[in-house]
Protein backbone atom coordinates (compact mmCIF):
# COMPACT_ATOMS: atom_id res chain seq x y z
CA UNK A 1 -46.24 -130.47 -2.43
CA UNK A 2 -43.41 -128.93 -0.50
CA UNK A 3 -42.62 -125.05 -0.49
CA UNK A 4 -39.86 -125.43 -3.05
CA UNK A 5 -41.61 -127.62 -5.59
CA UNK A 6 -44.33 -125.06 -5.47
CA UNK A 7 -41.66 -122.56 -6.25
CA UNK A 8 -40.20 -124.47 -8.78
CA UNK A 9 -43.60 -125.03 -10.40
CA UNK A 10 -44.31 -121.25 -10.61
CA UNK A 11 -40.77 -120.42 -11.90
CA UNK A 12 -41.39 -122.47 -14.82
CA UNK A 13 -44.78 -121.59 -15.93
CA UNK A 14 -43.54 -117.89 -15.41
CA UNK A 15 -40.34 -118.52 -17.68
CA UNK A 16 -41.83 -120.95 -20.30
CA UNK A 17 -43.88 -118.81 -23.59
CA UNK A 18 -45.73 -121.64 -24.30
CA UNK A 19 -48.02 -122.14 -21.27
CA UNK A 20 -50.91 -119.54 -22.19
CA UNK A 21 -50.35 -120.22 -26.18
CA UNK A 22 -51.66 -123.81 -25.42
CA UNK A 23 -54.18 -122.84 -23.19
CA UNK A 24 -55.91 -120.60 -25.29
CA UNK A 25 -55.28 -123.33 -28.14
CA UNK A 26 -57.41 -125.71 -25.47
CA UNK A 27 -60.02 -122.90 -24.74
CA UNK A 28 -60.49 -122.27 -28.78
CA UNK A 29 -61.44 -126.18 -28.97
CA UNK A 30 -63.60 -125.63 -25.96
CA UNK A 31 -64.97 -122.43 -27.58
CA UNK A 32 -66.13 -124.38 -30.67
CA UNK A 33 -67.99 -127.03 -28.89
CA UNK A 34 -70.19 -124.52 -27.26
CA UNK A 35 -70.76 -122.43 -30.04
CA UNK A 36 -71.68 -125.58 -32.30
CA UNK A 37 -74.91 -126.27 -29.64
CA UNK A 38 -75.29 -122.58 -29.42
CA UNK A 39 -75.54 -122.50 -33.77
CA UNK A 40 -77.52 -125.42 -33.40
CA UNK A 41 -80.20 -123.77 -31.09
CA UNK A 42 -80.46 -120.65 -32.64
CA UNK A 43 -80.22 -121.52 -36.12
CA UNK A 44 -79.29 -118.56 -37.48
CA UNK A 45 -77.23 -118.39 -40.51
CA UNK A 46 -75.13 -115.77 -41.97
CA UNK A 47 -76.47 -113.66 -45.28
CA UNK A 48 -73.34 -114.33 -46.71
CA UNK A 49 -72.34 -116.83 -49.59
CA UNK A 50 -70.11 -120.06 -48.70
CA UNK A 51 -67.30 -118.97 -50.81
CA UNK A 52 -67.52 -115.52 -49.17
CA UNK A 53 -67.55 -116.71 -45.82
CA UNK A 54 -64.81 -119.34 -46.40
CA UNK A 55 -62.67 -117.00 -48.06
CA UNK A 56 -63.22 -114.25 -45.06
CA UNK A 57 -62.23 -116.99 -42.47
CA UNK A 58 -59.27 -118.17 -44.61
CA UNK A 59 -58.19 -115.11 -44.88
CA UNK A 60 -58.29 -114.31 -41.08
CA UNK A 61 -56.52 -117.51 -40.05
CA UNK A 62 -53.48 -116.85 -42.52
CA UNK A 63 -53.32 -113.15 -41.21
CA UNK A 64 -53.27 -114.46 -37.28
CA UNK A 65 -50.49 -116.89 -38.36
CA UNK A 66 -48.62 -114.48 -39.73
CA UNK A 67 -49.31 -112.15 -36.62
CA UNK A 68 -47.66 -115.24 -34.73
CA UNK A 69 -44.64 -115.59 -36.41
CA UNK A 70 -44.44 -111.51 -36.63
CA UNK A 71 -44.80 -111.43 -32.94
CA UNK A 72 -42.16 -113.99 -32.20
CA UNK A 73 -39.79 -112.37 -34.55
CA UNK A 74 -40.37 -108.81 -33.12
CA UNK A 75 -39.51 -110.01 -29.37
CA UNK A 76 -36.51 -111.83 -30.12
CA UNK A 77 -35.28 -108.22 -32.61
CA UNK A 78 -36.34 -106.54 -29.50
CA UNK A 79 -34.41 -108.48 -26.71
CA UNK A 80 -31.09 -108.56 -29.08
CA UNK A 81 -31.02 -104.79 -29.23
CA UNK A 82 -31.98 -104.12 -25.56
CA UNK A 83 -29.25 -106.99 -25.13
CA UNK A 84 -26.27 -105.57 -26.77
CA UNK A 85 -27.46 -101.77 -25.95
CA UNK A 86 -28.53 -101.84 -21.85
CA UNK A 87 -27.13 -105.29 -20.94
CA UNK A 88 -27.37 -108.87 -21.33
CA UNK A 89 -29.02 -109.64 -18.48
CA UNK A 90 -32.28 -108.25 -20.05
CA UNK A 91 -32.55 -111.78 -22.08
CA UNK A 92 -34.78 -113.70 -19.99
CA UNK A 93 -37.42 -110.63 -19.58
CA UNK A 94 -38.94 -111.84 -22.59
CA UNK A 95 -39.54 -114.89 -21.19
CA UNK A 96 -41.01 -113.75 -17.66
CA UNK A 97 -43.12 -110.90 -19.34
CA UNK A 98 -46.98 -111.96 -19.08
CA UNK A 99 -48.45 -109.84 -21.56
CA UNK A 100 -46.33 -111.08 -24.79
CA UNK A 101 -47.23 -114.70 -23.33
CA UNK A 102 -51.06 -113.54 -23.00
CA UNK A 103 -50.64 -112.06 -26.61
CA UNK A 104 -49.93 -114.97 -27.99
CA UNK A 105 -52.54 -117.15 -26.43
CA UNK A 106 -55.14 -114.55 -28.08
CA UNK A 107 -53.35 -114.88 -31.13
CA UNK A 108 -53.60 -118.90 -30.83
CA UNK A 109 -57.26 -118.64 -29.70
CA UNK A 110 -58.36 -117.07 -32.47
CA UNK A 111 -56.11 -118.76 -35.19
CA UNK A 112 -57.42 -121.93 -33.80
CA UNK A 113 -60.96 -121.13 -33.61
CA UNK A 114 -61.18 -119.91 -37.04
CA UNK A 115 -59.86 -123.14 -38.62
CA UNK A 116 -62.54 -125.01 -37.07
CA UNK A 117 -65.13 -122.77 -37.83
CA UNK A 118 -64.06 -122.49 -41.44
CA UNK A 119 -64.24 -126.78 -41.40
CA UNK A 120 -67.68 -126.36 -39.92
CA UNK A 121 -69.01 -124.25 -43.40
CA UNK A 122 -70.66 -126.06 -45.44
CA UNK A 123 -74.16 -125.61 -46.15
CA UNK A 124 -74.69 -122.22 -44.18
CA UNK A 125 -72.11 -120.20 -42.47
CA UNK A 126 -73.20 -120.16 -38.21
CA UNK A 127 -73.74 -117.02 -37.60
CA UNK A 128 -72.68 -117.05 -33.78
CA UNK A 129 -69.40 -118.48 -34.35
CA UNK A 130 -68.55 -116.13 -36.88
CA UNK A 131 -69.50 -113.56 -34.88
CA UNK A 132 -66.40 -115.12 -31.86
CA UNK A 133 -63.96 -115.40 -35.00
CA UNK A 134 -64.52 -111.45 -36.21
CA UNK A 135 -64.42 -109.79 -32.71
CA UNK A 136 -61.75 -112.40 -31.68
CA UNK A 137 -59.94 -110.98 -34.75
CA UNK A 138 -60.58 -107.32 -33.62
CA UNK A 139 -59.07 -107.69 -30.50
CA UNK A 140 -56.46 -109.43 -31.34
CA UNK A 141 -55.06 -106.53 -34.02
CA UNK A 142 -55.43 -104.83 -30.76
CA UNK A 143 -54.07 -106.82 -28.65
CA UNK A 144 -50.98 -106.45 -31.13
CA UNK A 145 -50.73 -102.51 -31.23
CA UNK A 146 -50.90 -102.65 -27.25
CA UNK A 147 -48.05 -105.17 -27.48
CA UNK A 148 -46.14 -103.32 -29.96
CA UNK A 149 -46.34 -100.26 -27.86
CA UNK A 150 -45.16 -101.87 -24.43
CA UNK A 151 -42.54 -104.04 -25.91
CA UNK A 152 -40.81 -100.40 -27.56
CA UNK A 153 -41.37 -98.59 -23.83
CA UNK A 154 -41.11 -101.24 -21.05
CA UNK A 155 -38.51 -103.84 -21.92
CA UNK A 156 -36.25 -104.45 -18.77
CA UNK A 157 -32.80 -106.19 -17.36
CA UNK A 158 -33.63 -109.19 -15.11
CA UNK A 159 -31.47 -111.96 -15.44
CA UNK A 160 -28.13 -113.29 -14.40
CA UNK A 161 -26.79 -116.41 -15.51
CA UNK A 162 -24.99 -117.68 -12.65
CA UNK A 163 -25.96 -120.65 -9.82
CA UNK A 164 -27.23 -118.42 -6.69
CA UNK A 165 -29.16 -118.08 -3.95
CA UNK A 166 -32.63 -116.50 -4.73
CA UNK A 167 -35.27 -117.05 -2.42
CA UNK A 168 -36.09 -118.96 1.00
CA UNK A 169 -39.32 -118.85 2.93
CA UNK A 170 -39.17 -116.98 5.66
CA UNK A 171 -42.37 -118.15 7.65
CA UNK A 172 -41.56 -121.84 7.06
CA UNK A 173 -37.64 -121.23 8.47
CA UNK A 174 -39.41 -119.79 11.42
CA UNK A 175 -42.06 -122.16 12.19
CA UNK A 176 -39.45 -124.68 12.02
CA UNK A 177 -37.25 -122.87 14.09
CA UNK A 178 -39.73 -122.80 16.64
CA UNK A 179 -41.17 -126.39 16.74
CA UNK A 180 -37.20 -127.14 17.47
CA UNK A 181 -36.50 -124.55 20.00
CA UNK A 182 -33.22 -123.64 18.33
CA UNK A 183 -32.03 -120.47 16.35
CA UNK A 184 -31.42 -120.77 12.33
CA UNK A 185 -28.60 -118.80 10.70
CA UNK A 186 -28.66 -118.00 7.05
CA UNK A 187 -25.62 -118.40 5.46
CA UNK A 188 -25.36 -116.83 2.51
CA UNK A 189 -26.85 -113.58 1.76
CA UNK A 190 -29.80 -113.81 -1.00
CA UNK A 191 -28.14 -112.89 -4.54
CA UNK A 192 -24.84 -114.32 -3.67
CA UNK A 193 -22.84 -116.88 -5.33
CA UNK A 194 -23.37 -120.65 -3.85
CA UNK A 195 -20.41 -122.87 -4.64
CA UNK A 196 -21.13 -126.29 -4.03
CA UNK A 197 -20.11 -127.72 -0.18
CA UNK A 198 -20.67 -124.22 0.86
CA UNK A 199 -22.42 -123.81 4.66
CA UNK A 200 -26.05 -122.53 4.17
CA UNK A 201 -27.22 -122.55 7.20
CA UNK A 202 -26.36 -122.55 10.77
CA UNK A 203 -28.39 -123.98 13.15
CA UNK A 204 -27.85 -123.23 16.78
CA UNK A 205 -29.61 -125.83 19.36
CA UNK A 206 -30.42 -129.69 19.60
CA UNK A 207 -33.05 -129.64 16.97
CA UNK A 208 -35.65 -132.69 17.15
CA UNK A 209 -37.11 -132.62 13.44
CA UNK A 210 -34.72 -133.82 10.38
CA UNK A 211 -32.61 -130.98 8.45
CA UNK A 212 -33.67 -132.17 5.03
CA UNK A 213 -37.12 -130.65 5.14
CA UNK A 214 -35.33 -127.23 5.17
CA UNK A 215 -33.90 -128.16 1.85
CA UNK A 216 -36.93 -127.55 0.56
CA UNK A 217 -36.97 -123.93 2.22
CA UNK A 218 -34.41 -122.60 -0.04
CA UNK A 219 -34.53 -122.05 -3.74
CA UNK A 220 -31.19 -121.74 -5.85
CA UNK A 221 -31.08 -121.49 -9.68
CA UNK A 222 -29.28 -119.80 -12.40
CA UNK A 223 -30.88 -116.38 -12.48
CA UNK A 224 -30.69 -113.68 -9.63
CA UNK A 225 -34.06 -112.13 -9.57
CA UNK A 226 -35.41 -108.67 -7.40
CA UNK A 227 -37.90 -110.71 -5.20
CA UNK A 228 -36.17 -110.57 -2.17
CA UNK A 229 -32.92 -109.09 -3.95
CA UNK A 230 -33.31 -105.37 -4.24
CA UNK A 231 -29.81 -104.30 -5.17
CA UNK A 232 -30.32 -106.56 -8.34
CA UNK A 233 -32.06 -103.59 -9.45
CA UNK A 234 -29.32 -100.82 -8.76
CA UNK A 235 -26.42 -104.01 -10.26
CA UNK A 236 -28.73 -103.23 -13.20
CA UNK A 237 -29.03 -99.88 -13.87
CA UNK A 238 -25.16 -99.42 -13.08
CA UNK A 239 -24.49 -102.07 -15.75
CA UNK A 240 -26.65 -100.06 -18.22
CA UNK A 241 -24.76 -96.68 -17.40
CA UNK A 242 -21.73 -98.42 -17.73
CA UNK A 243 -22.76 -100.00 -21.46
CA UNK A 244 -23.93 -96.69 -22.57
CA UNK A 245 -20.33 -95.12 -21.00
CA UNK A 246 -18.43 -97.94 -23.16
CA UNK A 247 -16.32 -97.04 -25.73
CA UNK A 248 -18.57 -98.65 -28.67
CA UNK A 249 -22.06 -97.09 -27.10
CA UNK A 250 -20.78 -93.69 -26.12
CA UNK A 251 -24.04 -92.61 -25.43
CA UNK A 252 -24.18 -90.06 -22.55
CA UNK A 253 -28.16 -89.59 -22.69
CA UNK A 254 -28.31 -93.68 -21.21
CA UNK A 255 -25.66 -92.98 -18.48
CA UNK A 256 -27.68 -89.97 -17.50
CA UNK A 257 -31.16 -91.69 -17.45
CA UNK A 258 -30.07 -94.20 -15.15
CA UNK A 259 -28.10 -91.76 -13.07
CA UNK A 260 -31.16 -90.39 -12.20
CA UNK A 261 -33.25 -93.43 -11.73
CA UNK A 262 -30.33 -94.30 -9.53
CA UNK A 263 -30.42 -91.03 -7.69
CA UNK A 264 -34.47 -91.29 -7.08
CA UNK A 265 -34.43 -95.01 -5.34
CA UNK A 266 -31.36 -94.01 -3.88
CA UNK A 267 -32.88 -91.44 -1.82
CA UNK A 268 -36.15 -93.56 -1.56
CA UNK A 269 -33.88 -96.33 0.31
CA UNK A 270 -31.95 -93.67 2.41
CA UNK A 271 -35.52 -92.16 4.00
CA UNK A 272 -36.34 -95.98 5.72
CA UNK A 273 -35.28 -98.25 7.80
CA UNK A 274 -33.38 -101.41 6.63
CA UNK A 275 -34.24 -104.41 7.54
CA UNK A 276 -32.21 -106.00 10.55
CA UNK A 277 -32.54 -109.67 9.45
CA UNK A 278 -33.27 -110.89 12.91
CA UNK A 279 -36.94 -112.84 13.37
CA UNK A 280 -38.36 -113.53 16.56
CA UNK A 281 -41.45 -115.55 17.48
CA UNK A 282 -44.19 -114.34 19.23
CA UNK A 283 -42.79 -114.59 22.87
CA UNK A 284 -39.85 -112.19 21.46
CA UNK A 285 -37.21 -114.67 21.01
CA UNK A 286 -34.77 -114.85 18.70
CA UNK A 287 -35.36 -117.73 15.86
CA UNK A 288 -33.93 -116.57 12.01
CA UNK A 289 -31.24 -114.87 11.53
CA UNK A 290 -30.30 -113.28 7.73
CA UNK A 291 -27.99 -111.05 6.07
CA UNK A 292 -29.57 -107.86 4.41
CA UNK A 293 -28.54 -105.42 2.23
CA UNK A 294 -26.74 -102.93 4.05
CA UNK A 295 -26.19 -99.11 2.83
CA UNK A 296 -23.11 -100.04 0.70
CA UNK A 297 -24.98 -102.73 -1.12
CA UNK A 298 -26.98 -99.95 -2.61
CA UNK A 299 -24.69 -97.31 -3.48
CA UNK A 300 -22.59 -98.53 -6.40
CA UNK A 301 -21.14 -95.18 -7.38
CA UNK A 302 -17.59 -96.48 -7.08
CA UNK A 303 -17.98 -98.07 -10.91
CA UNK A 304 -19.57 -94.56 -12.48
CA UNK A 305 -16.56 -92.16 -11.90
CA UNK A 306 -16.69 -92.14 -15.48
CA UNK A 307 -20.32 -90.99 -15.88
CA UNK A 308 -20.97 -87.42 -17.14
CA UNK A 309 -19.69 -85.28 -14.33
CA UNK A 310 -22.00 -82.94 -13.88
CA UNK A 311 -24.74 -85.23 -13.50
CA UNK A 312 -22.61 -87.00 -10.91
CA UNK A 313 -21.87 -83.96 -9.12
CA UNK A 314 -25.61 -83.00 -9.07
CA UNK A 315 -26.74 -86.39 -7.64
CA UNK A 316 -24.10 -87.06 -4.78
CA UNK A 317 -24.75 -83.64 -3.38
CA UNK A 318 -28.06 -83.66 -3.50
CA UNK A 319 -28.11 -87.16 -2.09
CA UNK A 320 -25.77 -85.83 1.01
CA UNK A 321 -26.92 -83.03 2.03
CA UNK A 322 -30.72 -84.63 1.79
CA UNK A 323 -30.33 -87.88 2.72
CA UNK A 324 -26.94 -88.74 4.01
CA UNK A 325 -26.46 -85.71 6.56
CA UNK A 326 -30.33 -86.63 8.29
CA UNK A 327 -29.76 -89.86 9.10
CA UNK A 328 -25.80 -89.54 10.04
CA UNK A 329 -24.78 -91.82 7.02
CA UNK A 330 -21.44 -89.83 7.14
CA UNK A 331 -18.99 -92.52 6.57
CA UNK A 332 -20.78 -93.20 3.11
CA UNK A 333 -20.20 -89.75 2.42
CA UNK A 334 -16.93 -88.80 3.29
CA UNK A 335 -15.40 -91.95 0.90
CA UNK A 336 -17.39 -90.65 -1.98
CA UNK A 337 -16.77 -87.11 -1.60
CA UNK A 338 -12.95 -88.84 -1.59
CA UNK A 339 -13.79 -90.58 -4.49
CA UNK A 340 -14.98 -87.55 -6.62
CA UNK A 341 -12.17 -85.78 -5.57
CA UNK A 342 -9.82 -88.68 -7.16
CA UNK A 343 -11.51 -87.54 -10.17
CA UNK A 344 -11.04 -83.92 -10.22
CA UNK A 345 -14.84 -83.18 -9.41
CA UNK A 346 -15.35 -80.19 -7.30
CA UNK A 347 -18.17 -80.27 -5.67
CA UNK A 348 -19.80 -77.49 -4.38
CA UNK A 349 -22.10 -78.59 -1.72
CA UNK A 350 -24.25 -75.54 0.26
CA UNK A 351 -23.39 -77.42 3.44
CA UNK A 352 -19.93 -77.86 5.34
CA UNK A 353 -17.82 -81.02 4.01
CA UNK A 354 -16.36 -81.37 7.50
CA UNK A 355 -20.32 -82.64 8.52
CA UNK A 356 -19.95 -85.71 6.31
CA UNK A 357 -17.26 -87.00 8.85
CA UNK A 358 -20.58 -88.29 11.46
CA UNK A 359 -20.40 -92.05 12.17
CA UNK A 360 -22.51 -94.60 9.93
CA UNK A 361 -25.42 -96.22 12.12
CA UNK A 362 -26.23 -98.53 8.93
């Protein structure tokens, strides 16, 4: 299986809310064939009567099913209001979140086991397995509460329906690189827009090996992701400022929050090193070459001159005098002080303005 159907694989189990649901389905069936030799071996029986047993496993299969159908219907209430409040983009988190997925396979295990168990009584209720369907039960309810709790606090924008370029390997582009003797060029930059008949790669050499096995290098699809795309994450919060800065939203408190998100991985980024994009083997020759974000990637300010202003003020000096001025990212500087200006923000910096005119190493 080649790098890319692996990929492909993984992308779908991650995006598809039925994998685990089934799984635990198949585990539950599993489940009651062991606990039927295990009943059978121990013998024990429950002090209960049938009908009381019966109705008490009834009763927990019809509350599971509805905790089924409550949990689907609570996720998709949940992504429509983070949808039309943050951004759309936050649609497919739902469907690459593991714990609703792992949820609902508890849900299914226990639903499931609980039927069979309740077609097993008939003399005597077994004991063991009734024991698996009322702790099964227990954590389930909660299983549900912890659900509840993270779907309110933790719901997220990851998704962008458009064809682009998400991933490539990186080890397998140099390997083959260097079986060929030759030099591999990267096209487009990860997160960008591929129209089809556009170059992808460049490859500088005679190479020996056929092309096509670096088709399955590269991975395109409809959603951008963050794995090798960090300003994904800064597109998104900007988008969520500017939905809370609309005209319907109006709400301020939003913009602010992700200001300040904004303003705490900005100045993570600005204290390291970006990458270079430029892999060599071990002999130290060149073999992979790939664009990067650069320090403009990141910084997005441009579409927030309508954010509150103090806030803005607060951030961009902050972020120059600590960030910008110590690592001579003046150019960055000097256009947004510009900028701010254009919008009648005076900003009172304890350091000279005339500093932010250094040259940009980035």
């Amino acid at each position: 299986m080649t790098w890319l159907s692996r990929y492909r694989l993984r992308s779908f189990l991650r995006n598809s809310i039925w994998f685990l649901p089934v799984m635990g389905m198949l585990l539950a069936l599993s489940a009651d064939l062991l606990s039927r030799r295990i009943d059978a071996c121990l013998g024990w029986e429950a002090e209960i009567s049938i009908e009381g047993g019966r109705a008490a496993l009834s009763a927990l299969a019809s509350a599971l099913l509805s905790f089924i159908v409550f949990v689907f219907s609570m996720m998709l209430v949940a992504v429509q209001i983070a949808s039309s409040q943050l951004s759309p983009r936050i649609v497919a988190t739902a469907f690459r979140e593991r714990l609703p997925k792992a949820v609902l396979a508890i849900f299914v295990f226990t639903f499931t086991f609980s039927l069979l168990v309740q077609v097993r009584v008939d003399q005597s209720i077994p004991q063991f397995s009734a024991w698996i369907s009322r702790y099964a039960s227990l954590v389930s309810l909660a299983a549900y509460l912890f659900l509840f709790d993270h779907t309110c606090r933790m719901l997220r924008p990851v998704g962008l329906l458009a064809w682009r370029f998400l991933v490539f390997d990186q080890h397998g582009l140099l390997e083959w690189a260097r079986r060929n003797n030759c030099v591999l060029e990267l096209a487009p930059q990860v997160g960008d827009f591929v129209a089809k008949g556009s170059p992808l790669l460049r490859i500088y050499g005679q190479p020996t090996a056929s092309t096509r096995k670096l088709d399955d290098l590269m991975a395109f699809g409809p959603e951008r992701t963050v794995e090798q795309d960090p300003a994904f994450g800064f597109r998104i919060l900007v988008d969520i400022a500017l939905k809370a800065l609309s005209p319907g939203i109006n709400d301020p408190t939003t913009a602010v929050l992700a200001l300040d998100r904004l303003h705490q991985l900005l100045r993570t980024v600005g204290l390291r090193h970006l990458d270079t994009g430029r892999v060599c083997n071990e002999a130290g020759r060149l073999r992979l070459v790939y664009r990067t974000p650069d320090w403009n990637d990141f910084v997005l300010f441009d579409d927030l001159m309508t954010a509150p202003r103090e806030r803005l003020k607060a951030v961009l000096g902050e972020l120059v005098e600590g960030v910008y001025l110590k690592f001579e990212k003046g150019t960055w500087g000097r256009r947004q002080v510009r900028l701010v200006s254009a919008c009648e923000i005076r900003l009172k910096f304890p350091i000279s303005i005339n500093m932010v005119g250094r040259g940009d190493r980035i």
